[in-house]
Structure formats: structure tokens, C-alpha cells
C-alpha atoms as a PDB file:
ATOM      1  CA  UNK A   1      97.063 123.778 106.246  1.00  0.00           C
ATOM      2  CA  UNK A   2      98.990 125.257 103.711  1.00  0.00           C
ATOM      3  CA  UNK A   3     100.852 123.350 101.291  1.00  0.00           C
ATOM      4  CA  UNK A   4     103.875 124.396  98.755  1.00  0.00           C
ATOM      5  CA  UNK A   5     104.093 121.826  96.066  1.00  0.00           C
ATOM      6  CA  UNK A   6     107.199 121.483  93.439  1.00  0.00           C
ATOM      7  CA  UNK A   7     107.612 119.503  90.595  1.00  0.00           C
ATOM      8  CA  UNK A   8     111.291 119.919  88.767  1.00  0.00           C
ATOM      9  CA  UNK A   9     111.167 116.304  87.340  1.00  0.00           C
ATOM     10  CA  UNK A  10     110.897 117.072  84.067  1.00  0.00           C
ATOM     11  CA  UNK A  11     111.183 119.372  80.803  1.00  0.00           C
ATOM     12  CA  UNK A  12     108.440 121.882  82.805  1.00  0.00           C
ATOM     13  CA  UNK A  13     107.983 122.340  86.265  1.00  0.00           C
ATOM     14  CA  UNK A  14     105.432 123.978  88.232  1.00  0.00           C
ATOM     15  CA  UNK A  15     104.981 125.465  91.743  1.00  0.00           C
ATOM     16  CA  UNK A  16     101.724 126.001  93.549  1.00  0.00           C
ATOM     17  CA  UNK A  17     100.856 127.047  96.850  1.00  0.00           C
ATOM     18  CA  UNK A  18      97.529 125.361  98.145  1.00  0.00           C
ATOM     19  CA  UNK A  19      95.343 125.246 101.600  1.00  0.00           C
ATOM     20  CA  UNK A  20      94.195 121.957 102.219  1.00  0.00           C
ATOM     21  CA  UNK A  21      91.452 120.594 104.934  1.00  0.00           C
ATOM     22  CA  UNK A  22      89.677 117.922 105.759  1.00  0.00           C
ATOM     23  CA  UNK A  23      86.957 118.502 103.994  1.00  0.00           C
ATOM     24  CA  UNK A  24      88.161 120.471 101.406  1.00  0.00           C
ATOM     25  CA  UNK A  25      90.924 121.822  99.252  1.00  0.00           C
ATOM     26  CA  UNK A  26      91.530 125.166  97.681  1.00  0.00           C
ATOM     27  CA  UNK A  27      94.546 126.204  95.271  1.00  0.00           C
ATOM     28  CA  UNK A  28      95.758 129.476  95.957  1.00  0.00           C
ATOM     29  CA  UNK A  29      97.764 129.925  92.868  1.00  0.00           C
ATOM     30  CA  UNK A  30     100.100 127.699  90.293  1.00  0.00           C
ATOM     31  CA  UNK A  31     102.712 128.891  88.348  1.00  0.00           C
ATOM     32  CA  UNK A  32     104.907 127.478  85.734  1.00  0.00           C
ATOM     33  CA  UNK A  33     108.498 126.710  85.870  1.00  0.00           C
ATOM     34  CA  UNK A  34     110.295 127.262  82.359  1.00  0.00           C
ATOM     35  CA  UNK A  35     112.510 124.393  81.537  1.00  0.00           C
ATOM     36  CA  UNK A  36     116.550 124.615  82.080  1.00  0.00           C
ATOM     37  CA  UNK A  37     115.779 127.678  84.518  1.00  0.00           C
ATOM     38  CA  UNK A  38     115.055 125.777  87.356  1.00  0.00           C
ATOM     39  CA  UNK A  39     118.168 126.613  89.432  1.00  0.00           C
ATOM     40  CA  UNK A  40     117.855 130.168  88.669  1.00  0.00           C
ATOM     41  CA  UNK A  41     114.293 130.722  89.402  1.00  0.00           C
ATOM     42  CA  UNK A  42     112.904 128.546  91.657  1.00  0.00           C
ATOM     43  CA  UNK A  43     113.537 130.466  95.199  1.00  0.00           C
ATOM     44  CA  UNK A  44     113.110 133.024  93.247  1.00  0.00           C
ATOM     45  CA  UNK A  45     109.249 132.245  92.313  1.00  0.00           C
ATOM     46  CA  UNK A  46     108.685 130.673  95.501  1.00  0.00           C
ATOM     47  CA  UNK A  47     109.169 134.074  97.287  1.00  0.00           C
ATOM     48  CA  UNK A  48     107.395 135.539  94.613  1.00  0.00           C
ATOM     49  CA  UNK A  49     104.322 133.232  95.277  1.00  0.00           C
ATOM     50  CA  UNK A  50     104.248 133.706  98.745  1.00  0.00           C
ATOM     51  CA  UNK A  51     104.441 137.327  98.767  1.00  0.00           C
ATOM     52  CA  UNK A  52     102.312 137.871  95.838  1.00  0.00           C
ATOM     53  CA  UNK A  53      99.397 136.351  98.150  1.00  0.00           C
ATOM     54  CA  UNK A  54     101.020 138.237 101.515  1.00  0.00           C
ATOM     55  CA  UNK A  55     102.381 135.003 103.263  1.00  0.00           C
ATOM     56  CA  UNK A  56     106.041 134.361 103.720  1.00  0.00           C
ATOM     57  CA  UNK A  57     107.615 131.108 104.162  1.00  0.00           C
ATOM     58  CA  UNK A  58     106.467 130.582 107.795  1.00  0.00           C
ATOM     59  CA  UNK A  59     103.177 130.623 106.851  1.00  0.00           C
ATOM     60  CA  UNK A  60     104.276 127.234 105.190  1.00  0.00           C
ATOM     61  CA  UNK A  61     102.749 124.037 107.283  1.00  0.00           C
ATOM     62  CA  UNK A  62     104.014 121.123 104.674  1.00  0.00           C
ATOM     63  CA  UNK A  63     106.320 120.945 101.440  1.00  0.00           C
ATOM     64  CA  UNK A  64     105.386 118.234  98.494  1.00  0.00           C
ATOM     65  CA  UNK A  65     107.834 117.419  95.951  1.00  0.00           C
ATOM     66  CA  UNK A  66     108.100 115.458  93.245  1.00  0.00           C
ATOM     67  CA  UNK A  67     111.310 113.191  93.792  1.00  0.00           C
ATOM     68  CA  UNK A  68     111.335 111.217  90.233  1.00  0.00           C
ATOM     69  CA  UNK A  69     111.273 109.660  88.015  1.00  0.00           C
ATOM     70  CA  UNK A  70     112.721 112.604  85.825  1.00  0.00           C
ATOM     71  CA  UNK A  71     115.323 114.624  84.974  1.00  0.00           C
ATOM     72  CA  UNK A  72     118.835 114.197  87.066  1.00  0.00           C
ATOM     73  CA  UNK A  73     119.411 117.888  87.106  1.00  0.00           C
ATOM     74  CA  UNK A  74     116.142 118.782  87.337  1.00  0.00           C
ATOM     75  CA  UNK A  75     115.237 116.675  90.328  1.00  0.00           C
ATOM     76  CA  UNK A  76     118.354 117.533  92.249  1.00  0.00           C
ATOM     77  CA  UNK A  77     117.717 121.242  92.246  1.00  0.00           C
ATOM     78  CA  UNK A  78     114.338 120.442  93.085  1.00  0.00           C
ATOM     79  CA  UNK A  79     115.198 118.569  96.170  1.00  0.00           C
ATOM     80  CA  UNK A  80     117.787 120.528  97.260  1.00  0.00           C
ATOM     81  CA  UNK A  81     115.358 123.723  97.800  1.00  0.00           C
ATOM     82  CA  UNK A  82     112.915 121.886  99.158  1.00  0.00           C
ATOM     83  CA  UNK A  83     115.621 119.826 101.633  1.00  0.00           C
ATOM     84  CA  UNK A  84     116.770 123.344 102.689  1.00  0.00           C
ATOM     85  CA  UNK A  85     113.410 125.147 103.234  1.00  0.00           C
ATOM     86  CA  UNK A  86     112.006 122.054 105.417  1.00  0.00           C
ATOM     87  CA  UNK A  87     115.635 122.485 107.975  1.00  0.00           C
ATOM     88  CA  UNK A  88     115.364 125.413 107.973  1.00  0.00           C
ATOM     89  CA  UNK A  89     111.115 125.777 108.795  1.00  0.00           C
ATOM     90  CA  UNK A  90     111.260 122.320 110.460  1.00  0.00           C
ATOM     91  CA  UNK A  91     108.310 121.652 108.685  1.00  0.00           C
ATOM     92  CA  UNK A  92     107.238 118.163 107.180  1.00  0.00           C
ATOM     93  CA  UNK A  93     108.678 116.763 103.418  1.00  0.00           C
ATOM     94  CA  UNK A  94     106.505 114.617 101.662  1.00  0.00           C
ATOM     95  CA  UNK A  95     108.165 112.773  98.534  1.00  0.00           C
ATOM     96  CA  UNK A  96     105.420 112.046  95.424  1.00  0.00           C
ATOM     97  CA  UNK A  97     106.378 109.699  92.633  1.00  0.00           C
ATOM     98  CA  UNK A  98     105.752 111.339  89.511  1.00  0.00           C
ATOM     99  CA  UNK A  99     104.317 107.757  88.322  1.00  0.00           C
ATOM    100  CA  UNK A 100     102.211 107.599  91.082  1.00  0.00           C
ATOM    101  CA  UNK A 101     100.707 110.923  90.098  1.00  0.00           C
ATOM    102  CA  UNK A 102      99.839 110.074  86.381  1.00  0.00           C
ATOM    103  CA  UNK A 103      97.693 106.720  88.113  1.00  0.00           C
ATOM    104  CA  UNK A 104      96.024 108.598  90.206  1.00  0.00           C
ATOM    105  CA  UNK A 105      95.247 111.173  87.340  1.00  0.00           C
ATOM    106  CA  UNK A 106      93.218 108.593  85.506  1.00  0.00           C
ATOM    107  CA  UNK A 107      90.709 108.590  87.997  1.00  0.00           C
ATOM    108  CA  UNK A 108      90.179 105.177  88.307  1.00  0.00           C
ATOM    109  CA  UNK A 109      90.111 102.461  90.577  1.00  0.00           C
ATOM    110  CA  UNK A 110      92.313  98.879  90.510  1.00  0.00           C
ATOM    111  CA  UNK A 111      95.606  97.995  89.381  1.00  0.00           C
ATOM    112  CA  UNK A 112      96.885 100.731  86.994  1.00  0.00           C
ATOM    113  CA  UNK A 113     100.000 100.714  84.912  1.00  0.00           C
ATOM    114  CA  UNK A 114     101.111 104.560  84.615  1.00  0.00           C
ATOM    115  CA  UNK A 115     103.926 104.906  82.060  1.00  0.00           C
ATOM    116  CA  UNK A 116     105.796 107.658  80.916  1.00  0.00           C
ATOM    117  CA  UNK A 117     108.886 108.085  78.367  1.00  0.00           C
ATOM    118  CA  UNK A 118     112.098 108.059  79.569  1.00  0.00           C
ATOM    119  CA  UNK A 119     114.649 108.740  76.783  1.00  0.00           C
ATOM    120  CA  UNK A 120     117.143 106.211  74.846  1.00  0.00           C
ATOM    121  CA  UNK A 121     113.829 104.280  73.813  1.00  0.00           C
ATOM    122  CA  UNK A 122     112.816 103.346  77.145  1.00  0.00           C
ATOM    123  CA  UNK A 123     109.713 104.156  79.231  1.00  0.00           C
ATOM    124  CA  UNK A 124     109.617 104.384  83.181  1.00  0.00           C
ATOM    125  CA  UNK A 125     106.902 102.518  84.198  1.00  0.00           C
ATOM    126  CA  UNK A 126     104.889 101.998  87.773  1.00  0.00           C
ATOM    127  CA  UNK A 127     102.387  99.686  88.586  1.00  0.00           C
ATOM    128  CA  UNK A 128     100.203 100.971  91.436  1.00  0.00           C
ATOM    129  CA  UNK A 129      96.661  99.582  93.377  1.00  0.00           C
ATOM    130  CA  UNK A 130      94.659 102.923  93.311  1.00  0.00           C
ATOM    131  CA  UNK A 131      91.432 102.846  95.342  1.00  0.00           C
ATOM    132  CA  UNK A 132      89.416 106.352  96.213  1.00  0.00           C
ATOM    133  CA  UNK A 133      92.277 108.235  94.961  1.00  0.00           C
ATOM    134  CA  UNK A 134      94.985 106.148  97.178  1.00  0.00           C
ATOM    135  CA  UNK A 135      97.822 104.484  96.003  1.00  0.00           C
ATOM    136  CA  UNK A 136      99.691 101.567  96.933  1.00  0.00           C
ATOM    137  CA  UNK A 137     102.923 100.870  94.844  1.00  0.00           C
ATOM    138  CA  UNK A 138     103.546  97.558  93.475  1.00  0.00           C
ATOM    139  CA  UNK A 139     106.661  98.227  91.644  1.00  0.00           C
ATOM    140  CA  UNK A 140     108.521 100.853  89.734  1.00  0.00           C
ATOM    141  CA  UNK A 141     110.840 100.048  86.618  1.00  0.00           C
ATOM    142  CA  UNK A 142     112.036 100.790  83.484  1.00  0.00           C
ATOM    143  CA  UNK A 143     111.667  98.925  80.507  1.00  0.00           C
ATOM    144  CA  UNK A 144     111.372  99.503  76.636  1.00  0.00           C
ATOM    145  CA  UNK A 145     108.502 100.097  74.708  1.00  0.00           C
ATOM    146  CA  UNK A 146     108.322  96.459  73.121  1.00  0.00           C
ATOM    147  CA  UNK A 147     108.067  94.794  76.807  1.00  0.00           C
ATOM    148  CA  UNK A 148     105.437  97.389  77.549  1.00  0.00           C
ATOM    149  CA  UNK A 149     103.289  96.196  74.691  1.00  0.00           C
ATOM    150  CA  UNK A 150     103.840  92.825  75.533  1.00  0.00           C
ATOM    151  CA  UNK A 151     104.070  92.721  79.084  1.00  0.00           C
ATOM    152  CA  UNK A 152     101.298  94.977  80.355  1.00  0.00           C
ATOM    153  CA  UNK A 153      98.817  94.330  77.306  1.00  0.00           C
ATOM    154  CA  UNK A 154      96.225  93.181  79.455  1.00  0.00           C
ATOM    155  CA  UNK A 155      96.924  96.247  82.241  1.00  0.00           C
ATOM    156  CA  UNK A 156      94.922  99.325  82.689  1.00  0.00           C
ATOM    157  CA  UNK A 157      97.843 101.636  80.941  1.00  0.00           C
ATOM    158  CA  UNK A 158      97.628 105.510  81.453  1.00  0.00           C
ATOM    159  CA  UNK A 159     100.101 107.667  80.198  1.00  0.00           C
ATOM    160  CA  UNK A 160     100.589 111.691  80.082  1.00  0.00           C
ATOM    161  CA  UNK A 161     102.935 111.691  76.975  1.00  0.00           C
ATOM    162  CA  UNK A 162     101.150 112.303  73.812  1.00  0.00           C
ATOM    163  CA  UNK A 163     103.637 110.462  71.867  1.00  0.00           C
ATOM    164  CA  UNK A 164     103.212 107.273  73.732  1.00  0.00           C
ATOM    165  CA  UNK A 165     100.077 106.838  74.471  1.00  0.00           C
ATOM    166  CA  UNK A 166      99.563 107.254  70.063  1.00  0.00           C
ATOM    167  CA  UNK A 167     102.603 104.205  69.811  1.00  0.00           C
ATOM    168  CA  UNK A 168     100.929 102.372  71.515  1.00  0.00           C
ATOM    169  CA  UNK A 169      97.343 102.772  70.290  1.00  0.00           C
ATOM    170  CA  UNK A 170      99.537 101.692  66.951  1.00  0.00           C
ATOM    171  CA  UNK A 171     100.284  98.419  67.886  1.00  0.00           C
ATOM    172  CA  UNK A 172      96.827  97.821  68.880  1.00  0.00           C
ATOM    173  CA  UNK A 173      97.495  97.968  73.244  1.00  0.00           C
ATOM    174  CA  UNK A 174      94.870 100.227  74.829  1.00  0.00           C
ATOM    175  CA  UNK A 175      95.962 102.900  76.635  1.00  0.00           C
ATOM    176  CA  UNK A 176      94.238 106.198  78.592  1.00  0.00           C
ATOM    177  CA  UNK A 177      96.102 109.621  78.001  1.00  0.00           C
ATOM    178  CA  UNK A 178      95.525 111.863  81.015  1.00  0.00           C
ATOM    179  CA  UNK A 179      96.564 115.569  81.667  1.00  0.00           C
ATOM    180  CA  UNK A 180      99.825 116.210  82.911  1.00  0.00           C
ATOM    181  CA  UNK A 181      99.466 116.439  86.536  1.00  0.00           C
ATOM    182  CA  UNK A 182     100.567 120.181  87.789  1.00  0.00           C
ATOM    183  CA  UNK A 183     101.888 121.191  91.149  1.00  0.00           C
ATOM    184  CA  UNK A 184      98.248 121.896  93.115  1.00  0.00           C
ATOM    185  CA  UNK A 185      97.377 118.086  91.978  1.00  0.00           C
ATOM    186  CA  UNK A 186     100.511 116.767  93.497  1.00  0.00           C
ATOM    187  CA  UNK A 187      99.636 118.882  96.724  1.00  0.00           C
ATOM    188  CA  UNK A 188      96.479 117.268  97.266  1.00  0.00           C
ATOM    189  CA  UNK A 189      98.190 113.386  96.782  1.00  0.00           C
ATOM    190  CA  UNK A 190     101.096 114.733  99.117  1.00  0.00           C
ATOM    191  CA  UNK A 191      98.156 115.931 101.614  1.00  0.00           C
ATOM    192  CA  UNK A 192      96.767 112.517 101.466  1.00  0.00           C
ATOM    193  CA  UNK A 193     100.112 110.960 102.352  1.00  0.00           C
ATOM    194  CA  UNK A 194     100.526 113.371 105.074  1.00  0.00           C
ATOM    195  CA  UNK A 195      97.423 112.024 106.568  1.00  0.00           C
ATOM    196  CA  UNK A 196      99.127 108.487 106.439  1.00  0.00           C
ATOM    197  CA  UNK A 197     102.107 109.897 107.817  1.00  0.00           C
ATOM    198  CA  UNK A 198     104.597 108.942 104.757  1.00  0.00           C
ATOM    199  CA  UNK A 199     107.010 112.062 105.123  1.00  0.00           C
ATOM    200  CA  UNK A 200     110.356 112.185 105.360  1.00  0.00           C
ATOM    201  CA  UNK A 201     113.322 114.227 107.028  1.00  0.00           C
ATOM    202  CA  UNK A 202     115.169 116.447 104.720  1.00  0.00           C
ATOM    203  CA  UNK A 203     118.334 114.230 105.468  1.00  0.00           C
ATOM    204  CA  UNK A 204     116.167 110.726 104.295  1.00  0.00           C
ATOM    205  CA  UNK A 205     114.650 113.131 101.012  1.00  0.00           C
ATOM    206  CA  UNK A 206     116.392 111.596  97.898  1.00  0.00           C
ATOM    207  CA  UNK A 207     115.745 111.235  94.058  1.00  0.00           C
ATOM    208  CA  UNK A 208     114.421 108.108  92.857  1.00  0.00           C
ATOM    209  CA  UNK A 209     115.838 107.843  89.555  1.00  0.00           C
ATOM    210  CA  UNK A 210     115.213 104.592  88.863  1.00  0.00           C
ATOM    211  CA  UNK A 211     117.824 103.891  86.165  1.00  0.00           C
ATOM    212  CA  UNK A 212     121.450 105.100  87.186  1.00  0.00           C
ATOM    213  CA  UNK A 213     122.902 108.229  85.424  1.00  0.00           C
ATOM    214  CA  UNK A 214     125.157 108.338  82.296  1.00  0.00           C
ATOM    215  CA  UNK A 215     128.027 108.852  85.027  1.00  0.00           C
ATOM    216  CA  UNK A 216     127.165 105.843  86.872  1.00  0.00           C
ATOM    217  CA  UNK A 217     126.723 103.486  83.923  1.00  0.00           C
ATOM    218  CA  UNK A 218     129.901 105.095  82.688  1.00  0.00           C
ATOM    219  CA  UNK A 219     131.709 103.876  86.074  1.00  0.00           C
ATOM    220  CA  UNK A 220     130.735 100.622  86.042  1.00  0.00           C
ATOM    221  CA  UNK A 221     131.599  99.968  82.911  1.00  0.00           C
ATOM    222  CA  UNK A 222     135.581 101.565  83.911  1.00  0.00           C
ATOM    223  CA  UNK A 223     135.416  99.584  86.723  1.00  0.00           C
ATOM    224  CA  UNK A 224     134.333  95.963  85.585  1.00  0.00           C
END
């Protein structure tokens, strides 16, 4: 089965293309997305991918994508090529959490807190059950770094920001930096939910934010 995998949630994205089995997994190639280029080159360097290692985008069994927490614009263009590609292919979407991929990073088992910053002092912040490399989300949230101290000092905390993870160590709350996942990592978790059967149709694919846009806050705040 071949899988393309994208990740647009953040300041760098990635693309990967990667054959995946039951009994084993093989990454065909990953390639990096440059930040605040994503609309202008991500078709672009999927095509490029694909015909760099003679397929074309039939040869395309499943699509992974990272659907958030992240950047709005990001994530929307993102989504929208992959929300395209799988109407068009009629080929199976399968949304990854970009929290979910940090637990699963740590490469352990139990309750893990994965955390990661997001902006205006606040961190996004999911609690998962990870056992054998499966997840099981408890919640999702965002909340600033002083309730993260306080409120998941006792938690298994793994993080993929730099920054963070050396605030924290500060103020005396352990914490596990991992590698940024890239886009062959999030195809093997997406394989894994395939196997479950969590996809979705391109219609049901959305962002998960998490906390509402500048736009949105903006309304509400017109409109009380």
C-alpha cells in the first residue's frame, strides 16, 4: 500500500511518500516543505515526488494528513490538497493529530501528556493512552504554560519544541524532548488508523484548531 503523507501544520512541513505492509514499512522518500510556500509548492512537490520515483497519483492507495493543531493558513492549504486529491482518486483520508504524533514519538507506553507551543504564551496540549504505538485520546486543549507546570506535574510530558521542554526543566517539571515527527512517521500512525478504520470523507476532513482564530475571537467580541 502506498501512502502520501502531509504535514502543513506548522512553520515546516514535509511530504513523504511511503509503502506500508503488514509486516513491514518502507519510506520511499521525504522531502521538506519551506515555510510560507506551502500554497505555492505543495502540488507542485507532490508531482515532483511521485514522478521522481515513476508513480503518478493513481498509484496512490491512502492520503495522511496532519489536520492540527497548527497554523490556520498552513493547515487549510494542507487540507484543501489533500480534500481534492482523495475526490478526485476516491481514495481513503486519514486525519493525524499533530499532538498525537509527538506521544507516540516518545516511544513509550501509558498516559502521556504531549505539549507543544502555541503562540500568545499558550501551549496546545493532548493527553493520550499510548500502548504498542496506539493511541487513544483523552482530551485535547490549550492552556498556558503556568497550568502546564502545575496541572500535569505529575504526567509523563513530551514535547518537540526545544524552547519548552528547557522552561520547563526550569521550573523543576520533568519533561522528554523528542524529534519532530516528519511526514514518513505520520504515514506509519495514519497506516495504523487505517487498519482501525478511522478515515474520513474529504467532505467530513476539517482542521482541528483547537482555539478559534484571531477572526473568530474578533467576532465574538463585535457581537457580544
Amino acid at each position: 500500500m502506498l501512502i502520501l503523507a502531509v504535514d502543513t501544520s506548522g512553520k515546516q512541513g514535509s511530504i513523504a511518500l511511503v509503502e506500508c505492509g503488514a509486516e513491514s514499512t518502507r519510506t520511499l522518500d521525504v522531502h521538506p516543505l519551506e515555510g510560507g510556500t506551502f500554497s505555492a509548492q505543495l502540488v507542485p512537490q507532490i508531482a515532483a515526488l511521485l514522478q521522481n520515483h515513476g508513480l503518478t497519483k493513481n498509484h496512490i492507495d491512502t492520503f495522511v494528513v496532519v489536520s492540527g493543531p497548527g497554523s490556520f493558513t498552513g493547515l487549510r492549504v494542507g487540507l484543501a490538497a489533500i480534500k481534492a486529491l482523495g475526490e478526485i482518486l476516491a481514495k481513503p483520508i486519514v486525519p493525524v493529530s499533530l499532538l498525537e504524533t509527538i506521544a507516540v514519538s516518545a516511544r513509550i507506553d501509558g498516559r502521556i501528556a504531549a505539549a507543544t507551543d502555541a503562540g500568545r504564551g499558550e501551549i496546545y496540549v493532548g493527553i493520550y493512552d499510548v500502548q504498542n504505538g496506539i493511541t487513544s485520546c483523552v482530551s485535547e486543549q490549550v492552556i498556558t504554560s503556568a497550568d502546564l507546570a502545575s496541572e500535569f506535574a505529575g504526567a509523563r510530558l513530551v514535547t518537540r519544541d526545544q524552547k519548552l521542554a528547557s522552561d520547563l526543566t526550569q521550573k523543576g517539571v520533568p519533561i522528554q524532548q523528542v524529534a519532530a515527527p516528519a511526514a514518513d512517521d505520520i504515514a506509519r500512525i495514519g497506516f495504523e488508523k487505517l487498519q482501525r478504520g478511522e478515515t474520513v470523507s474529504p467532505e467530513a476532513l476539517d482542521a482541528t484548531y483547537i482555539r478559534r482564530s484571531e477572526a473568530e475571537i474578533k467576532f465574538a467580541e463585535r457581537t457580544r
